[in-house]
Protein backbone atom coordinates (compact mmCIF):
# COMPACT_ATOMS: atom_id res chain seq x y z
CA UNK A 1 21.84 14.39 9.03
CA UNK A 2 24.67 15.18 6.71
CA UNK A 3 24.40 18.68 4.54
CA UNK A 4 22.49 18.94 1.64
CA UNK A 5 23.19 21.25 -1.33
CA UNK A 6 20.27 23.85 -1.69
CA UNK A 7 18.36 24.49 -4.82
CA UNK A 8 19.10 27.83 -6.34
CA UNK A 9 17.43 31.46 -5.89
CA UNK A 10 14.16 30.74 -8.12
CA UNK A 11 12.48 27.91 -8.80
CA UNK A 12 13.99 26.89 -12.42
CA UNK A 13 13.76 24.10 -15.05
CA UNK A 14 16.88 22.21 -16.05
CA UNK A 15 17.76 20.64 -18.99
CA UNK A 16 18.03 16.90 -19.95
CA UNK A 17 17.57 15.31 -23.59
CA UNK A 18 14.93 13.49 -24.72
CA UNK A 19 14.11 12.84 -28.52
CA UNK A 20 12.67 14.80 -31.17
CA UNK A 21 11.24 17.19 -28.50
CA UNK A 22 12.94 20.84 -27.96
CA UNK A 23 11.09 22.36 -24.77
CA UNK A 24 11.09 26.27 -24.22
CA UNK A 25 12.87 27.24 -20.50
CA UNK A 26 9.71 28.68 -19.68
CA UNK A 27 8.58 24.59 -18.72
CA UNK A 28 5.74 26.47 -17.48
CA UNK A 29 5.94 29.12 -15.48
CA UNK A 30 8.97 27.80 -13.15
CA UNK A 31 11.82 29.06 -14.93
CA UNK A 32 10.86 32.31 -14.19
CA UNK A 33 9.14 32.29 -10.62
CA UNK A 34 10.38 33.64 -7.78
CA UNK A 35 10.48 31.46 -5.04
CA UNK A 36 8.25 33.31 -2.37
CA UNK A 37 10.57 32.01 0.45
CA UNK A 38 13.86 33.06 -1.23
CA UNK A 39 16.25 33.30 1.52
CA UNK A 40 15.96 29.43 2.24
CA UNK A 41 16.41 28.51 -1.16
CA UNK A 42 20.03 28.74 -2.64
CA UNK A 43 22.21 28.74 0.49
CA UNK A 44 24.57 26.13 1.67
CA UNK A 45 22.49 22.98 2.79
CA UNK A 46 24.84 22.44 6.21
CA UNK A 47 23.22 22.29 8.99
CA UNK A 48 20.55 26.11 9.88
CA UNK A 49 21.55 28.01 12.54
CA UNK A 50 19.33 27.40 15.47
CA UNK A 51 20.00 31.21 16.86
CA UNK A 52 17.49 33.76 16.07
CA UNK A 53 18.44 36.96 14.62
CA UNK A 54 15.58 39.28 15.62
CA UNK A 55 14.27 40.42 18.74
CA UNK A 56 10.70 39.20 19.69
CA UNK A 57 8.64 41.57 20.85
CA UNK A 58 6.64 41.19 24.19
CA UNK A 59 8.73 38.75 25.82
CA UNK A 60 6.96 37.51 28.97
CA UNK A 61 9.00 36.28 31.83
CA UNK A 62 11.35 33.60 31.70
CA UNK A 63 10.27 30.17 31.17
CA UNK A 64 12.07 26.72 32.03
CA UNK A 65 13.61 25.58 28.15
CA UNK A 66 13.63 22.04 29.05
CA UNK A 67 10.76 19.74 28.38
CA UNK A 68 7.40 21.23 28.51
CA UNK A 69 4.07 19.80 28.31
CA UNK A 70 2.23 21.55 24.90
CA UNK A 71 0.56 24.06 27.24
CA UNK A 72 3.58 25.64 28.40
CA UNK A 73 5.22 25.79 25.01
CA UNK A 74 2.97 28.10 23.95
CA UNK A 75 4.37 30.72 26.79
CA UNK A 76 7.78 30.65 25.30
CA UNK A 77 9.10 33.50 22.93
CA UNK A 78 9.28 33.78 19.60
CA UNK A 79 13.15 33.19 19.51
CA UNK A 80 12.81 30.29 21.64
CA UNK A 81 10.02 29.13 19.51
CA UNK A 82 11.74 28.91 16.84
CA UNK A 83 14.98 27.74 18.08
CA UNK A 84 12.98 24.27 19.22
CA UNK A 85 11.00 24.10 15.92
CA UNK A 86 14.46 24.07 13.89
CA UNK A 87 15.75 21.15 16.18
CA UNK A 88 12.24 19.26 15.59
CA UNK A 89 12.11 19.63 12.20
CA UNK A 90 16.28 19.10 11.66
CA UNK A 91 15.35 15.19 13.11
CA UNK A 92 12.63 14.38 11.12
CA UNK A 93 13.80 11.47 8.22
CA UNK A 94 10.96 12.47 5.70
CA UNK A 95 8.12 14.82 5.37
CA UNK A 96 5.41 15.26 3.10
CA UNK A 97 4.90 18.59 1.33
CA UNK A 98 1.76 20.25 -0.26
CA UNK A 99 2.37 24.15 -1.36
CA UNK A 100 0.89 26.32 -3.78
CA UNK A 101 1.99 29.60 -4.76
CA UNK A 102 0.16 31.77 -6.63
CA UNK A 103 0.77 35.22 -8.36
CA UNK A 104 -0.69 36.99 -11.25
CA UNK A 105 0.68 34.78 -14.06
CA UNK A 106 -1.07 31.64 -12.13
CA UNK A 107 -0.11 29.04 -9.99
CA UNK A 108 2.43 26.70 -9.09
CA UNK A 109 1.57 23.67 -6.72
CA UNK A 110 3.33 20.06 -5.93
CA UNK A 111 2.96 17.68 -3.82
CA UNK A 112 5.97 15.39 -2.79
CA UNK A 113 6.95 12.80 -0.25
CA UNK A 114 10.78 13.44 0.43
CA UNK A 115 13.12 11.37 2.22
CA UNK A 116 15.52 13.56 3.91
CA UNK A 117 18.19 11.32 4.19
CA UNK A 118 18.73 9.96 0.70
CA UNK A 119 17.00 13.13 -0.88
CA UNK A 120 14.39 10.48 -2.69
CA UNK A 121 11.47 11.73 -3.81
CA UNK A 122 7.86 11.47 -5.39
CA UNK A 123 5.02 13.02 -6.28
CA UNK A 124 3.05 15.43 -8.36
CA UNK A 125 4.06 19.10 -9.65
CA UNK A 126 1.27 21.65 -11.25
CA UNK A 127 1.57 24.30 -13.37
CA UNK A 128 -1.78 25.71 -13.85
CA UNK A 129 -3.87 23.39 -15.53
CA UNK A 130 -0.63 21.21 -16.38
CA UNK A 131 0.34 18.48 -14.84
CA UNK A 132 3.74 16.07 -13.80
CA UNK A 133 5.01 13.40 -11.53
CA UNK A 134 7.98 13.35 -10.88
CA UNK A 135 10.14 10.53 -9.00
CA UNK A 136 13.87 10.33 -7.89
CA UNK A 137 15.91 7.38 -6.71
CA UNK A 138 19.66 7.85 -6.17
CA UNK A 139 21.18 8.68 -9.52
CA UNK A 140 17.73 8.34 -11.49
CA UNK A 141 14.69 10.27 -12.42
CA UNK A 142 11.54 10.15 -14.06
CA UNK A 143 9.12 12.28 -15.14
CA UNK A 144 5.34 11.59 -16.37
CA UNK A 145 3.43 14.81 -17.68
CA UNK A 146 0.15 14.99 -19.17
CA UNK A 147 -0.40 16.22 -22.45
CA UNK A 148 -1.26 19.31 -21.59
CA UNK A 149 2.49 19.81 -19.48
CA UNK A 150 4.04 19.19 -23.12
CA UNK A 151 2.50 20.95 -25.11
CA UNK A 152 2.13 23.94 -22.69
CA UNK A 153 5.81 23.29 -21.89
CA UNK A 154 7.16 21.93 -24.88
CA UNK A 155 5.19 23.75 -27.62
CA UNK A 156 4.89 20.28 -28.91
CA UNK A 157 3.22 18.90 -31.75
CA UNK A 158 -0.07 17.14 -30.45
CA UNK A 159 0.93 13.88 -31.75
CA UNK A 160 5.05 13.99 -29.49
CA UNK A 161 2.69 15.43 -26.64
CA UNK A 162 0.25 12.53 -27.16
CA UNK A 163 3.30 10.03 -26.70
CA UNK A 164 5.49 11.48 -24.09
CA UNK A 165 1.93 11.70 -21.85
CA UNK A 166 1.80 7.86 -21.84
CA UNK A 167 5.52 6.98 -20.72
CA UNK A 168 7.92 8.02 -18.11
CA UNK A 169 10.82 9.78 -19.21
CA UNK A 170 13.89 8.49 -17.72
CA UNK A 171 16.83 10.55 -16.87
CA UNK A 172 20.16 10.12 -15.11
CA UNK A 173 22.63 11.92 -12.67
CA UNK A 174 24.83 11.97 -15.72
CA UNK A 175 22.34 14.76 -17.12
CA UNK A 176 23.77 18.48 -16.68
CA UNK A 177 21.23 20.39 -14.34
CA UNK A 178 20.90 16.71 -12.23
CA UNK A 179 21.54 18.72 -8.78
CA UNK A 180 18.99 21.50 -9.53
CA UNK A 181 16.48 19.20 -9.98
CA UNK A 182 17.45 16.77 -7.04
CA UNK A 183 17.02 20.71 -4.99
CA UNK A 184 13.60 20.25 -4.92
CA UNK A 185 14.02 17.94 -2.20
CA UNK A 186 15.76 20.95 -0.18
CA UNK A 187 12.50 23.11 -1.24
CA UNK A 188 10.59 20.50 0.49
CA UNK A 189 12.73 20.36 3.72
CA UNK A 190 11.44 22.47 6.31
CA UNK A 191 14.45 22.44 8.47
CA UNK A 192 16.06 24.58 5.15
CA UNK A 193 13.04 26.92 5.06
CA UNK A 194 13.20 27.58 8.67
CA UNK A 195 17.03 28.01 8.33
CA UNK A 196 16.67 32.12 7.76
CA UNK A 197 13.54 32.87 8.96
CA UNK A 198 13.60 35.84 11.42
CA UNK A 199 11.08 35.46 14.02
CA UNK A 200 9.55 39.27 14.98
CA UNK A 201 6.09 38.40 16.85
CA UNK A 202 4.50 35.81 18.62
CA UNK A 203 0.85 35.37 17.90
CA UNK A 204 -2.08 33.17 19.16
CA UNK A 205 -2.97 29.68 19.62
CA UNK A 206 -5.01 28.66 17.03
CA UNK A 207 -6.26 25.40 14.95
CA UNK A 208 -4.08 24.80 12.04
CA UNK A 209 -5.03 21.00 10.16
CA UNK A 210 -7.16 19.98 12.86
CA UNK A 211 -3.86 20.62 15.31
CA UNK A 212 -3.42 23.08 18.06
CA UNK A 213 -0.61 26.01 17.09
CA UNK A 214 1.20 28.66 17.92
CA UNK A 215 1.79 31.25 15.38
CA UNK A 216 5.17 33.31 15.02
CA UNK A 217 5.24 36.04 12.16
CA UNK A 218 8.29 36.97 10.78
CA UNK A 219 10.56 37.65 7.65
CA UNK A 220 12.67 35.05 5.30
CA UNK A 221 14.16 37.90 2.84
CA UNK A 222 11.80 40.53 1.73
CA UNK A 223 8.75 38.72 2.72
CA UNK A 224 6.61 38.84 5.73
CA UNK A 225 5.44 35.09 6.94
CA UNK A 226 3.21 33.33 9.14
CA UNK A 227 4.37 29.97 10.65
CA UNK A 228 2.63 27.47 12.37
CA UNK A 229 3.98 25.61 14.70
CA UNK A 230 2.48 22.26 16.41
CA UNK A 231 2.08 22.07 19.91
CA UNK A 232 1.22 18.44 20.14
CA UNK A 233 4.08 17.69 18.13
CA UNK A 234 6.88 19.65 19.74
CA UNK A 235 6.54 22.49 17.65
CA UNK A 236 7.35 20.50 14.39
CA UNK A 237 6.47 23.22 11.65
CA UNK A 238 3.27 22.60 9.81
CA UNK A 239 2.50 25.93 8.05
CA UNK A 240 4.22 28.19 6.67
CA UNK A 241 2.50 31.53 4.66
CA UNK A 242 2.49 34.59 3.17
CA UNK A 243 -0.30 37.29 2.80
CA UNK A 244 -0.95 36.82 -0.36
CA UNK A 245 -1.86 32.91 -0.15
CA UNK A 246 0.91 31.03 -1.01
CA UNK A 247 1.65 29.08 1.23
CA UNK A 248 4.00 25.02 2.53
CA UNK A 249 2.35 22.49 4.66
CA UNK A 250 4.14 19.96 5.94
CA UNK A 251 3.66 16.23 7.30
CA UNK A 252 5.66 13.91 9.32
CA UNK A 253 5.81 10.11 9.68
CA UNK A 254 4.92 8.92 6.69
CA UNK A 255 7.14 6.42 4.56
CA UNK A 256 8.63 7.06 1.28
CA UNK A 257 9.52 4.33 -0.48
CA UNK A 258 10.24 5.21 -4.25
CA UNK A 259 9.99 2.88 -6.39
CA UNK A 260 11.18 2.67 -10.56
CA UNK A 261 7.88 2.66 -13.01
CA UNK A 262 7.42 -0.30 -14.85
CA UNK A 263 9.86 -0.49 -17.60
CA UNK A 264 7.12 -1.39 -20.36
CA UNK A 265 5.83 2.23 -18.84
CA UNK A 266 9.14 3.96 -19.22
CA UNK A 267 10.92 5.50 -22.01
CA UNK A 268 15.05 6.59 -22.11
CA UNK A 269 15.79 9.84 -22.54
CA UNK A 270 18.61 9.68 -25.23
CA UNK A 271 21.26 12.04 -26.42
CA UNK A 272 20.17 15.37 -28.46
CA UNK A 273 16.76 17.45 -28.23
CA UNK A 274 16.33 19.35 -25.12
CA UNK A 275 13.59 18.42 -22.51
CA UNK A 276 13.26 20.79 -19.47
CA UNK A 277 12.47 19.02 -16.21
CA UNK A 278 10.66 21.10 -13.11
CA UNK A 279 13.94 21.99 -10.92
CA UNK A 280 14.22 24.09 -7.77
């Protein structure tokens, strides 16, 4: 696949125009919020390394790297673990992704289908008790919040938050900010979130989703992570965690096919007023 251009080092709003509306850069709480998995987010988007940068600990004795059936994979090290589980998730054309983080100002959860080809995307985005969907194809966007996401974002009047709630808002690629919202297709990419984690420790086999894993803990940045990695599926990447809860699932094979909302459900997004849409 060809590089992508990561989002940048928090997860951010950016700004588009939409009439007679003037939305705060709080849009939420995700113009503020750290990304818990910062190292992934904000780097070049070429291809991750596939070398590890930390030493496992507890290495057993060598074992064959070529095909293995998924009770031998669990016998490799961490490094090695991870090396595969970038290369699995680096040829994988779309994934679905369902994360929620959480910290003491609330939560922050989405859940988007993302083709990793075209960057294409769609799907839902929460913040708190607000809500959004949110759908990309090529050079065009739209965006659907509830009431509650405008006026909570916004600040609103109750009759503009009444309105906006019932259409999409349509936005372009011409729109300054376009690529920081398009990032949150590289959020979703789990080949980029893998791309700097640092394996330390392999853990035990468990059941992750109904799937057989094995866990590796490690570090992306300040934070210490648990990642789950399939052993049916050749160690695709299913899970990835921190202590505190937050927390990226991931699913594979299923088809995104955006398409445009009706156009007697859509509204343009003309020239003045600011409107802040969810970015990465």
């Amino acid at each position: 696949m060809g590089a992508r251009r990561a989002g940048g080092p928090v997860m951010r709003t950016v700004a588009v125009a939409v009439t007679g509306v003037a939305l705060l850069t709080s849009c939420g709480r995700l113009q503020a919020k750290q990304h818990p998995f910062p190292e992934a987010v904000g780097q070049s988007s070429a291809s991750p390394s596939t070398s590890a940068t930390a030493t496992p600990r507890g290495s057993a004795s060598p074992v064959p790297t070529g095909s293995l059936p998924p009770d031998r994979l669990a016998e490799l090290p961490a490094d090695e673990l991870l090396k595969r589980a970038r290369k699995a998730a680096g040829s994988e054309p779309t994934v679905r992704v369902v994360a929620q983080f959480a910290d003491e100002e609330g939560t922050i959860a989405y859940d988007l289908l993302v083709d990793l080809d075209t960057r294409d995307f769609q799907g839902t985005i929460a913040l708190g008790s607000a809500h959004a969907e949110v759908r990309r194809i090529d050079g065009d966007a739209w965006i659907k919040g509830d009431k509650v996401f405008w006026t909570q974002s916004a600040k609103a009047p109750a009759a503009t938050a009444e309105a906006l709630s019932k259409k999409y808002v349509h936005v372009t690629e011409s729109f300054a900010g376009w690529e920081d919202f398009v990032g949150i297709a590289d959020v979703a990419n789990p080949a980029m979130m893998l791309s700097d984690f640092r394996p330390k420790e392999k853990l035990s086999v468990r059941t992750v989703a109904g799937q057989q894993v094995v866990q590796v803990s490690g570090r992306s940045g300040p934070d210490t992570l648990t990642l789950s990695l399939s052993l049916s599926a050749g160690l695709l990447p299913v899970r990835m965690e921190d202590p505190e809860g937050s927390h990226m699932e991931w699913e594979y094979g299923r088809t995104v096919d955006v398409a445009a909302p009706p156009a007697s459900a859509t509204t343009e997004a003309p020239k003045g007023g600011g409107v802040h849409l969810p970015g990465a």
